[in-house]
C-alpha atoms as a PDB file:
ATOM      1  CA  UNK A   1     -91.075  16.766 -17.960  1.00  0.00           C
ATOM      2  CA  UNK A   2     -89.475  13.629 -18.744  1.00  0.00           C
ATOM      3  CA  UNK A   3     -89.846  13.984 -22.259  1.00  0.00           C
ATOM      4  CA  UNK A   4     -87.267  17.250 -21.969  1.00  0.00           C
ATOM      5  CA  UNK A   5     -89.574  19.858 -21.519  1.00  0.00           C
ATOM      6  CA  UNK A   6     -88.286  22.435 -19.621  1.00  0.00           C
ATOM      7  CA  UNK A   7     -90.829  25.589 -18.616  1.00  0.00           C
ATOM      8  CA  UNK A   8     -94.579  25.673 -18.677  1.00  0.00           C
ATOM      9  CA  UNK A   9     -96.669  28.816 -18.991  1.00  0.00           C
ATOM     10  CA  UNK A  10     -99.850  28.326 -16.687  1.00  0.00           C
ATOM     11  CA  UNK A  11    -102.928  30.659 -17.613  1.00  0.00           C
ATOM     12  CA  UNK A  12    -104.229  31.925 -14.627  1.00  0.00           C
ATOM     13  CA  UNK A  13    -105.299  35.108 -15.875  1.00  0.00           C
ATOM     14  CA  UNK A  14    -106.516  35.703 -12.014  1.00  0.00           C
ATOM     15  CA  UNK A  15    -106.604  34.138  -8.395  1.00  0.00           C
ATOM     16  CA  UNK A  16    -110.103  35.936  -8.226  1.00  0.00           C
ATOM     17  CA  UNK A  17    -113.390  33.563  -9.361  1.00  0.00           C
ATOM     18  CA  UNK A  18    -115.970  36.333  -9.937  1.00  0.00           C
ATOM     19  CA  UNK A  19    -113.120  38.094 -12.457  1.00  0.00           C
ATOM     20  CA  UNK A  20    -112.661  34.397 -14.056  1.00  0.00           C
ATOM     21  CA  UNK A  21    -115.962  33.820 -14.930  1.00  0.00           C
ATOM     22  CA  UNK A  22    -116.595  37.143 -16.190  1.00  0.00           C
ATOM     23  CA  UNK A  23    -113.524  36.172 -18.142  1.00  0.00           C
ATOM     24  CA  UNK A  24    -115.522  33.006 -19.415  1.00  0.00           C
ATOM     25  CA  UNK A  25    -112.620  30.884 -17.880  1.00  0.00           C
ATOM     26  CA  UNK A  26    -113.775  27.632 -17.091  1.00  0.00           C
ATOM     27  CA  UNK A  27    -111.297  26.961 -14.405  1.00  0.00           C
ATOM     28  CA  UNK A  28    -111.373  28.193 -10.664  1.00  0.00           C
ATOM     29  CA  UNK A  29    -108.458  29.800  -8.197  1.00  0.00           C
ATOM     30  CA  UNK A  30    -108.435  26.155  -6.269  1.00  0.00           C
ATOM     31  CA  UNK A  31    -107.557  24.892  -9.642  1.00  0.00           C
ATOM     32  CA  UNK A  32    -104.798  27.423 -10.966  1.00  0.00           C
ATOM     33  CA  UNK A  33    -103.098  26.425  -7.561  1.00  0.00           C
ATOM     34  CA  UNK A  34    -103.137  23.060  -7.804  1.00  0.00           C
ATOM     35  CA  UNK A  35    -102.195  22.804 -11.402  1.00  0.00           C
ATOM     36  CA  UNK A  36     -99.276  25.070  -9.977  1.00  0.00           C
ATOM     37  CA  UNK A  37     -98.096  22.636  -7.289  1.00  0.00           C
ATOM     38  CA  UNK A  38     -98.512  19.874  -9.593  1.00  0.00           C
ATOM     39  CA  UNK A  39     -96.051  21.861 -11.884  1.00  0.00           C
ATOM     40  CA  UNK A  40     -93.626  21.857  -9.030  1.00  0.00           C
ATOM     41  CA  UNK A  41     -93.816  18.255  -8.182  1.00  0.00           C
ATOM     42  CA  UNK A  42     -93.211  16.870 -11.525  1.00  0.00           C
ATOM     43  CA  UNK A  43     -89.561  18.442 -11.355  1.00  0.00           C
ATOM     44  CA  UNK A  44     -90.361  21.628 -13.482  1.00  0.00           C
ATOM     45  CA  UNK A  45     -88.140  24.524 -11.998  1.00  0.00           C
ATOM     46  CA  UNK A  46     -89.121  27.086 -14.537  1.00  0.00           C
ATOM     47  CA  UNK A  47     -92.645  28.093 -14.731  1.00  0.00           C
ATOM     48  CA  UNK A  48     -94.258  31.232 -15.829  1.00  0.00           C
ATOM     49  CA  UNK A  49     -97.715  32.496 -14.235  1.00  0.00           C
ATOM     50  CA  UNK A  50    -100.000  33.995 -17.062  1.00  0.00           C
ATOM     51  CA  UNK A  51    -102.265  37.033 -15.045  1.00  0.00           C
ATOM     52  CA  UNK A  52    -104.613  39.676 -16.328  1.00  0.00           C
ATOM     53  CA  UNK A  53    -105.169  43.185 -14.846  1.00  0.00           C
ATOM     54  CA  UNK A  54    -107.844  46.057 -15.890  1.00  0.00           C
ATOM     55  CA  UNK A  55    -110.693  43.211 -16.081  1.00  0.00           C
ATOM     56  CA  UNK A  56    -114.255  44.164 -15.522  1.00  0.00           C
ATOM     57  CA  UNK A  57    -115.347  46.166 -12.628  1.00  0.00           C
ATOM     58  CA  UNK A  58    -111.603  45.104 -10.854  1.00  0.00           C
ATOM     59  CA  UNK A  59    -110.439  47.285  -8.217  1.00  0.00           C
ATOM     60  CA  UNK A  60    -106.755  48.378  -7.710  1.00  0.00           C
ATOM     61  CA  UNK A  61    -106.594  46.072  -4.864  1.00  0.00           C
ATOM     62  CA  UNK A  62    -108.103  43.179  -6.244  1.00  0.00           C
ATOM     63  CA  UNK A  63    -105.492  43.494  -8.928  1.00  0.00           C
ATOM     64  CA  UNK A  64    -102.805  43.697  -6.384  1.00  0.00           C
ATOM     65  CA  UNK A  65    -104.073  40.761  -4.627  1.00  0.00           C
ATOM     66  CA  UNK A  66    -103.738  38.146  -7.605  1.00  0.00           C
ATOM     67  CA  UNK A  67     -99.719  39.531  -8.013  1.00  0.00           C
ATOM     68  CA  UNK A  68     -99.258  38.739  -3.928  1.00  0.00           C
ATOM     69  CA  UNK A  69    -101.085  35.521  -4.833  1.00  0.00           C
ATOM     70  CA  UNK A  70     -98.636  34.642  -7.763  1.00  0.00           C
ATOM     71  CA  UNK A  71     -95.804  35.610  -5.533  1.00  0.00           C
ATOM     72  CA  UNK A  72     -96.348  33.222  -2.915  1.00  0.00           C
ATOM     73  CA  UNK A  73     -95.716  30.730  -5.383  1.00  0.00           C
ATOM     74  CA  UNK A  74     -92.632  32.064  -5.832  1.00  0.00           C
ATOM     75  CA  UNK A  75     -92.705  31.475  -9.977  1.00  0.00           C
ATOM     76  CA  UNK A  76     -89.655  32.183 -11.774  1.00  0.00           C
ATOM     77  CA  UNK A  77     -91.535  34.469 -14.612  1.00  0.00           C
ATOM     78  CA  UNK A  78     -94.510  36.468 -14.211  1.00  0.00           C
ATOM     79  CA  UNK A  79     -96.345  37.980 -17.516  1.00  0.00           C
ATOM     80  CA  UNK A  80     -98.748  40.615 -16.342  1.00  0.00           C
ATOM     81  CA  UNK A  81    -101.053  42.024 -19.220  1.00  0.00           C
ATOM     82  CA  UNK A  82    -103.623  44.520 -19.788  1.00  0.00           C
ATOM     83  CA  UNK A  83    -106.768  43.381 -20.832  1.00  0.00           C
ATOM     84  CA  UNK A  84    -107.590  44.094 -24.514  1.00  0.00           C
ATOM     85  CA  UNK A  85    -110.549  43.604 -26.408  1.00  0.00           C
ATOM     86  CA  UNK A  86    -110.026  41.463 -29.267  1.00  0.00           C
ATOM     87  CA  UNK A  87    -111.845  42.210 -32.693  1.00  0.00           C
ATOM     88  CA  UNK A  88    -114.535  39.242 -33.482  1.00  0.00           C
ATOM     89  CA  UNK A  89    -115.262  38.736 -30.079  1.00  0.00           C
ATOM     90  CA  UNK A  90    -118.038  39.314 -27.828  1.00  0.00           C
ATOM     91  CA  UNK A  91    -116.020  42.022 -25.690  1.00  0.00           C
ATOM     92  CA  UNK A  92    -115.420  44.007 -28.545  1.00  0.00           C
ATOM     93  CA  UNK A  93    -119.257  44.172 -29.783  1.00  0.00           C
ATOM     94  CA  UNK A  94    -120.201  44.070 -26.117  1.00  0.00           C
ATOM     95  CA  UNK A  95    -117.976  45.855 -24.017  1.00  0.00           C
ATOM     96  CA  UNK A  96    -117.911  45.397 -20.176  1.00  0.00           C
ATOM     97  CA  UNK A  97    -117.342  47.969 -17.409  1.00  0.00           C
ATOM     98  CA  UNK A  98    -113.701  48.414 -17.308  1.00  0.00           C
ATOM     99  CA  UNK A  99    -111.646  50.518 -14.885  1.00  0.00           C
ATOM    100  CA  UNK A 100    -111.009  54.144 -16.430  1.00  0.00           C
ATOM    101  CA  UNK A 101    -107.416  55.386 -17.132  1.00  0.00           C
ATOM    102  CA  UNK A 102    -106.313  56.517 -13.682  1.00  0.00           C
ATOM    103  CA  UNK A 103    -107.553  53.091 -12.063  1.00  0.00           C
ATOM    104  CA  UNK A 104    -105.010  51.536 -14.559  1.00  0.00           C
ATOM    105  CA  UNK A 105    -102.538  53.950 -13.601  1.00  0.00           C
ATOM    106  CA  UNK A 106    -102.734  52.995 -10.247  1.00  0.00           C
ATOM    107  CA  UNK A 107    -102.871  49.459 -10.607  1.00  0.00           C
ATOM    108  CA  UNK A 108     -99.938  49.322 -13.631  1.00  0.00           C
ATOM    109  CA  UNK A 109     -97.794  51.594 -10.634  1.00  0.00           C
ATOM    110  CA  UNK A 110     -98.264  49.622  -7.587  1.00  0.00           C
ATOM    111  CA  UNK A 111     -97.754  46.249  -9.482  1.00  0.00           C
ATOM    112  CA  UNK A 112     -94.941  47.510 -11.077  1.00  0.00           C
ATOM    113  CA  UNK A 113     -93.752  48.633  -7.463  1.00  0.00           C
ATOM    114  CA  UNK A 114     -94.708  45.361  -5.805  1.00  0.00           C
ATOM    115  CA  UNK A 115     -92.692  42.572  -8.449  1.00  0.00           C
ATOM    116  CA  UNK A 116     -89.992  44.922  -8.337  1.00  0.00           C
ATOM    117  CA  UNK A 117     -89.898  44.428  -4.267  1.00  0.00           C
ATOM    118  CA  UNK A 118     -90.370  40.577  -4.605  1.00  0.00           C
ATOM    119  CA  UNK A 119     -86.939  40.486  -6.795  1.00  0.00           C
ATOM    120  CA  UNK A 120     -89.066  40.425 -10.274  1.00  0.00           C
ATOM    121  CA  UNK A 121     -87.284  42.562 -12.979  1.00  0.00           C
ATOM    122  CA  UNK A 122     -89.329  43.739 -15.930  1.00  0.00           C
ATOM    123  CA  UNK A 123     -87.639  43.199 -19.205  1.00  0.00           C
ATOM    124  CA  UNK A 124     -90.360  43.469 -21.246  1.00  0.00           C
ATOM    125  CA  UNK A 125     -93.679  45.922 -21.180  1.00  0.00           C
ATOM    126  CA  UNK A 126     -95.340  43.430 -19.905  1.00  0.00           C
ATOM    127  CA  UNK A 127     -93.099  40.611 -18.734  1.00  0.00           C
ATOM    128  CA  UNK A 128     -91.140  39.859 -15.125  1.00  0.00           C
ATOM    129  CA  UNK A 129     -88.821  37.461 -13.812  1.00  0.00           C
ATOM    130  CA  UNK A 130     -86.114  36.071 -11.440  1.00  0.00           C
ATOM    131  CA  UNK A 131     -82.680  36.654 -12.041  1.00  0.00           C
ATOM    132  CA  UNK A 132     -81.961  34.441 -14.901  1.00  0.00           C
ATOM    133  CA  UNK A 133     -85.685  33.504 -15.601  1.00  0.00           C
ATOM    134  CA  UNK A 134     -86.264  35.394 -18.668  1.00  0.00           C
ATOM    135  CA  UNK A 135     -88.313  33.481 -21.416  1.00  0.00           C
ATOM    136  CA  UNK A 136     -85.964  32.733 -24.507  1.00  0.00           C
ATOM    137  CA  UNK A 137     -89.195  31.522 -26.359  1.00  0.00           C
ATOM    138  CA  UNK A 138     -90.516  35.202 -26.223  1.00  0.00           C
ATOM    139  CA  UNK A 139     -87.427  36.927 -26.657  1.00  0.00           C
ATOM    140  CA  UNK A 140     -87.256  35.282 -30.099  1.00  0.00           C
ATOM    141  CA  UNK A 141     -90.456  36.655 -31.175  1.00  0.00           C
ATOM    142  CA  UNK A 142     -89.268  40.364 -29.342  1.00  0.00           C
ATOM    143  CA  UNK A 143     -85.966  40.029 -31.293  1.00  0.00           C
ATOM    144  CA  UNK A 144     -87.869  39.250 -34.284  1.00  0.00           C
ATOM    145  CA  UNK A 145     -86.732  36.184 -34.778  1.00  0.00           C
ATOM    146  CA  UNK A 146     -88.109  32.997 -37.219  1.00  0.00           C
ATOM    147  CA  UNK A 147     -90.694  30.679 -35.838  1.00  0.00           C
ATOM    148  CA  UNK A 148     -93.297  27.579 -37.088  1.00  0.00           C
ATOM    149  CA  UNK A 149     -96.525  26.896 -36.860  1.00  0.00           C
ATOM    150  CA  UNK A 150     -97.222  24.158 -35.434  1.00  0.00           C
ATOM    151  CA  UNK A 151    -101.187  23.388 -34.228  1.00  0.00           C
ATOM    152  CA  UNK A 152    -104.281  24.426 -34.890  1.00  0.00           C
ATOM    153  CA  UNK A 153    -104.417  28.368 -34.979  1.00  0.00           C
ATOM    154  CA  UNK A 154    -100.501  28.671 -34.955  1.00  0.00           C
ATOM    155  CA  UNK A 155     -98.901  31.845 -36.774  1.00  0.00           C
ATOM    156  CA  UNK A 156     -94.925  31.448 -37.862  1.00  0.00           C
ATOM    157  CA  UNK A 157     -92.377  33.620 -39.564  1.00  0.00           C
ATOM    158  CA  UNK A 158     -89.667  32.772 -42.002  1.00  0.00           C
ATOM    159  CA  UNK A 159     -87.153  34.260 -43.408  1.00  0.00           C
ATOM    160  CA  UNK A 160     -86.025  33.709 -46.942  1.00  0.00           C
ATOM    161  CA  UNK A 161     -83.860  34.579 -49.880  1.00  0.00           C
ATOM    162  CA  UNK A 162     -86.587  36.568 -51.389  1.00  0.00           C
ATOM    163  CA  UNK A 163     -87.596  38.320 -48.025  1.00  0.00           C
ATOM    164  CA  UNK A 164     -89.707  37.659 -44.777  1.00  0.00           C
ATOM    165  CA  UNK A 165     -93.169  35.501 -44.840  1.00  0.00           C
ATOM    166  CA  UNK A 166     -95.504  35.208 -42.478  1.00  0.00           C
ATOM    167  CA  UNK A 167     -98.217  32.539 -42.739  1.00  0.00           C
ATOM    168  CA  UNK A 168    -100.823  30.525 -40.580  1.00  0.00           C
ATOM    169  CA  UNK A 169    -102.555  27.720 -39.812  1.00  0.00           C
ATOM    170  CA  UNK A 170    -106.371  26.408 -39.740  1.00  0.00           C
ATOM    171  CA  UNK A 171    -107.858  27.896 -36.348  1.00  0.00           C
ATOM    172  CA  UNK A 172    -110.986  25.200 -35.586  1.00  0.00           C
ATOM    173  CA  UNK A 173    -108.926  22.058 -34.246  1.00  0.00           C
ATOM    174  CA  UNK A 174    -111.138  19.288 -36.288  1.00  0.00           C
ATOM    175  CA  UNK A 175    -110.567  21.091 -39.533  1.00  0.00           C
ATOM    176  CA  UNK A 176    -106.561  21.632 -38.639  1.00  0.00           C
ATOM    177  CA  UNK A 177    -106.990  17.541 -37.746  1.00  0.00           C
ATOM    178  CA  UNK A 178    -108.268  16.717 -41.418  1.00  0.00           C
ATOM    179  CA  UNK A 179    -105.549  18.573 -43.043  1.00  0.00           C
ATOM    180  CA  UNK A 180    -102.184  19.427 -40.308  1.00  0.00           C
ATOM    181  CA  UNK A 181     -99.744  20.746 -42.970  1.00  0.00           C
ATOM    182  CA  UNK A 182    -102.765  23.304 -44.674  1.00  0.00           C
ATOM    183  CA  UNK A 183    -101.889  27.161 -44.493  1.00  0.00           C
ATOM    184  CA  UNK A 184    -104.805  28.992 -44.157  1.00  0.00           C
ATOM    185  CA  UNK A 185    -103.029  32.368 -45.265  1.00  0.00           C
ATOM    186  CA  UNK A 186     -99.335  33.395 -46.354  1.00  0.00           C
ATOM    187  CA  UNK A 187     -97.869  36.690 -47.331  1.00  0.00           C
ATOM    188  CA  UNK A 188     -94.799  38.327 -47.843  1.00  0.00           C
ATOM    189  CA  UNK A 189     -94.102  41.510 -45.761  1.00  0.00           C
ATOM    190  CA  UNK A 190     -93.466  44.704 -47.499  1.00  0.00           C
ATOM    191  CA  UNK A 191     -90.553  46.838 -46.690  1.00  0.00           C
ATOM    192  CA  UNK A 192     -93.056  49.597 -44.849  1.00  0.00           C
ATOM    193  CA  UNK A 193     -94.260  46.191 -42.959  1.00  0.00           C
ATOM    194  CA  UNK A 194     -90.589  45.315 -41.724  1.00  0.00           C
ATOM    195  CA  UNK A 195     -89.773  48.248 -40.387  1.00  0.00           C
ATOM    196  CA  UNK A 196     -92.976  48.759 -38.214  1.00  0.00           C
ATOM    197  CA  UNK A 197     -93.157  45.021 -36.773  1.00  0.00           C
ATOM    198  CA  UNK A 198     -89.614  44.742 -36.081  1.00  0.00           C
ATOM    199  CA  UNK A 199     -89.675  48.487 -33.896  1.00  0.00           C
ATOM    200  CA  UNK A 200     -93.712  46.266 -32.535  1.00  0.00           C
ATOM    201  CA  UNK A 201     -91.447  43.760 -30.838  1.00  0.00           C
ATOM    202  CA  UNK A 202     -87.857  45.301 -30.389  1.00  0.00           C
ATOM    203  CA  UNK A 203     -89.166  48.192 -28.395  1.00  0.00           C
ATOM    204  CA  UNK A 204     -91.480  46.496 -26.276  1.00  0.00           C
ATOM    205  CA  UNK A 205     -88.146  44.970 -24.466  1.00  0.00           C
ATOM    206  CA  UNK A 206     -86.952  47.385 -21.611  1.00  0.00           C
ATOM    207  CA  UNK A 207     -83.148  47.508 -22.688  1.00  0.00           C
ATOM    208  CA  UNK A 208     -84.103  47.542 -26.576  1.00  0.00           C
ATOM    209  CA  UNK A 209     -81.726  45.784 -29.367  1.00  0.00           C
ATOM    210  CA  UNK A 210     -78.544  46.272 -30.811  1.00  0.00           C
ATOM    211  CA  UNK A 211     -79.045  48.845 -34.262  1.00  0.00           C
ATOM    212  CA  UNK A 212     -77.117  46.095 -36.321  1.00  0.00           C
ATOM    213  CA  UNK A 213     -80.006  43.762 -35.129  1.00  0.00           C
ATOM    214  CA  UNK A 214     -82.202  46.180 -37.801  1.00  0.00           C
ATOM    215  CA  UNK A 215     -80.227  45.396 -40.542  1.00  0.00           C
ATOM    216  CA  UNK A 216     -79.849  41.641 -39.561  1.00  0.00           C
ATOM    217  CA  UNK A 217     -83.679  40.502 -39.511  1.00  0.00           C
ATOM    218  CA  UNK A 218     -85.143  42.848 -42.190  1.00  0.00           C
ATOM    219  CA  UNK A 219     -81.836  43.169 -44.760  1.00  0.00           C
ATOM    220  CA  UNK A 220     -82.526  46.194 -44.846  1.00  0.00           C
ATOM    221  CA  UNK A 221     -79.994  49.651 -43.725  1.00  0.00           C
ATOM    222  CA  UNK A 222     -80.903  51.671 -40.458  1.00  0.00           C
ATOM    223  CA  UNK A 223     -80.857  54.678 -41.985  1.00  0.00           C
ATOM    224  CA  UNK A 224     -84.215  53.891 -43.532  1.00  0.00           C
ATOM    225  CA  UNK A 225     -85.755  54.620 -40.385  1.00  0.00           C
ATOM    226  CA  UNK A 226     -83.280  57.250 -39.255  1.00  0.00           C
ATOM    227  CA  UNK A 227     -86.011  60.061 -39.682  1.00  0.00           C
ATOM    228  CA  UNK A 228     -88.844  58.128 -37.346  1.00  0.00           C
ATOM    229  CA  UNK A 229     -85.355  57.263 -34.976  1.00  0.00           C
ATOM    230  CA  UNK A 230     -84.249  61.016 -34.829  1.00  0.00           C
ATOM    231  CA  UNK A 231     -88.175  62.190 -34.440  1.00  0.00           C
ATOM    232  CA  UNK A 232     -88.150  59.519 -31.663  1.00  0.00           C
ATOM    233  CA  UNK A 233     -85.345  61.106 -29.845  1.00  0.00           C
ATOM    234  CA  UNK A 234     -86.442  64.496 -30.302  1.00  0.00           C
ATOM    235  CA  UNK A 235     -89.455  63.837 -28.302  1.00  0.00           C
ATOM    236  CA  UNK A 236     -87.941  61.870 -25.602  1.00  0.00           C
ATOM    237  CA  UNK A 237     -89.384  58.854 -26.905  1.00  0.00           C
ATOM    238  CA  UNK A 238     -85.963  56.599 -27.600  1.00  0.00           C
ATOM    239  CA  UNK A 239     -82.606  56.875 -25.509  1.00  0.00           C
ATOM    240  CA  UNK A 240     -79.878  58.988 -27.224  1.00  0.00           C
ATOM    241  CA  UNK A 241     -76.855  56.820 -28.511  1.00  0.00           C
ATOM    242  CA  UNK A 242     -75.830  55.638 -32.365  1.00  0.00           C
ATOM    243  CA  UNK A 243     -75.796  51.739 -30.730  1.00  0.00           C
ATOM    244  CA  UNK A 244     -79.437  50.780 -29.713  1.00  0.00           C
ATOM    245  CA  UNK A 245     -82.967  51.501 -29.648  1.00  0.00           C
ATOM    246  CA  UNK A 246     -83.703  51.669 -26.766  1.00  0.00           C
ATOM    247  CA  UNK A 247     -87.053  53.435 -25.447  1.00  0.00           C
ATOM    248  CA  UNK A 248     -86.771  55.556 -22.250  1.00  0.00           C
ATOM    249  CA  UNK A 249     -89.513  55.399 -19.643  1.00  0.00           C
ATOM    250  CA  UNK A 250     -91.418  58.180 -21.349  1.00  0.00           C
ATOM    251  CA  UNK A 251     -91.173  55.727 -24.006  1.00  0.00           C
ATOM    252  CA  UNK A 252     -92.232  52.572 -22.165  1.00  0.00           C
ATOM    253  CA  UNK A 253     -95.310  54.842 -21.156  1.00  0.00           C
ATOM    254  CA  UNK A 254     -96.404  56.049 -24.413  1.00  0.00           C
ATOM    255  CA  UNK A 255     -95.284  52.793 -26.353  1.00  0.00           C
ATOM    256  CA  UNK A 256     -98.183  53.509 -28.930  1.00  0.00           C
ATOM    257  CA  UNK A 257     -97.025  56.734 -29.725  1.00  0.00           C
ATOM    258  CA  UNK A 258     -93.810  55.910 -29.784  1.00  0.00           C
ATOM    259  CA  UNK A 259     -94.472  53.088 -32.873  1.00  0.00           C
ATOM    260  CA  UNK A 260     -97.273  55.398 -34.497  1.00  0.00           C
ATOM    261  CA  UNK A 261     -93.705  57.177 -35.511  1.00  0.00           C
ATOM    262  CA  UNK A 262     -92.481  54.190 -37.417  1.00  0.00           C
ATOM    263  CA  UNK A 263     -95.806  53.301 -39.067  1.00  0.00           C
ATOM    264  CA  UNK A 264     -95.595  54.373 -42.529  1.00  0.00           C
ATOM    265  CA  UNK A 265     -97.803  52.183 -44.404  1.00  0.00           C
END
């Protein structure tokens, strides 16, 4: 804190020890709390709460209960996300007991319901803050804006004269240690690429971006994707106006389908 830092994003993933360990989390609830409250008295006034729903074998209430949890602390940003299984891990070989696509209904609706009732707005599919607490870190990458890579594992995106790269960094720390400034991979996106990532991150935000944002970050016209925009709009998919993309809540619901529309590679 003293050194100017001013947020911190605490992975809790849950208040809930069985679901942590299934997790392979090596921290417990009593933990997440008091790393929380340490948080607090260093000074920081901006702190995010990093939680997980749909883990193995959770229940809609036991869901529920780690968002009342991560209310009473009363943190100024709240990213709730859905469990995904990574490829190259052991989840993905090895899948676990999950709950089935009306449990996650029910717990995505009545979380939604409850951090909307304790003053949380959702901006972002799966983001929620405060008034004022949205993360400007994150809204760079949703606005598909540049980045570095900085540490072990880090991904970054520049853009350039000749067009947009993307490269990143050793994963394993002691190798990244040996050689810092190493890229590991670099590539330059191709036009098909642009398009699709920048409608990835722009439409996961709940009020969407400006069209001239389009033409800003991938120099290239909005009328290249006027026939997956039009399709969009057709289905209900994206809100009707010549100024934004914007997804509706059909949208917001069916975000997959929505960007399957824009994926022409």
């Amino acid at each position: 804190r003293a050194a100017g830092v001013n947020r911190l994003s605490i992975g809790v993933q849950s208040f809930n020890a069985v679901h942590l360990h299934s997790l392979g989390r090596i921290h417990d609830p009593g933990q997440a709390l008091q790393a929380f409250r340490l948080a607090r008295s260093a000074g920081f006034r901006n702190i995010n709460i990093d939680l997980m729903f749909g883990l193995p074998q959770q229940t809609p209430e036991q869901a529920l209960a780690d968002l009342q949890q991560a209310a009473r602390l009363a943190p100024e940003h709240i990213s709730w996300y859905q469990l995904t299984f990574e490829p190259n891990t052991l989840f993905y070989h090895q899948p676990p007991p999950t709950p089935d696509d009306e449990q996650l209904w029910e717990i995505q609706q009545q979380g939604q319901g409850f951090l909307r009732n304790m003053g949380y707005a959702q901006y972002e599919v799966s983001a929620f803050s405060q008034k004022n607490g949205q993360c400007r870190h994150n809204l760079n990458y949703w606005m598909f804006g540049d980045y570095l890579a900085i540490g072990a594992g880090a991904h970054a995106k520049v853009s350039t004269e000749k067009g947009v790269i993307r490269y990143a960094r050793e994963r394993h720390p002691q190798t990244y240690m040996l050689s810092p400034g190493a890229r590991i991979s670099r590539r330059q996106l191709e036009d098909d690429d642009l398009k699709l990532e920048f409608m990835m991150n722009a439409l996961r935000l709940t009020e969407g971006v400006d069209v001239d944002l389009f033409g800003k970050r991938t120099g290239m016209a909005a009328a290249s994707i006027a026939e997956s925009v039009d399709r969009a709009r057709q289905l209900g998919l994206l809100e009707k106006g010549a100024d934004r993309f914007q997804p509706t809540s059909r949208g917001q619901m069916f975000l997959n389908d929505l960007l399957v529309l824009f994926d022409k590679r």
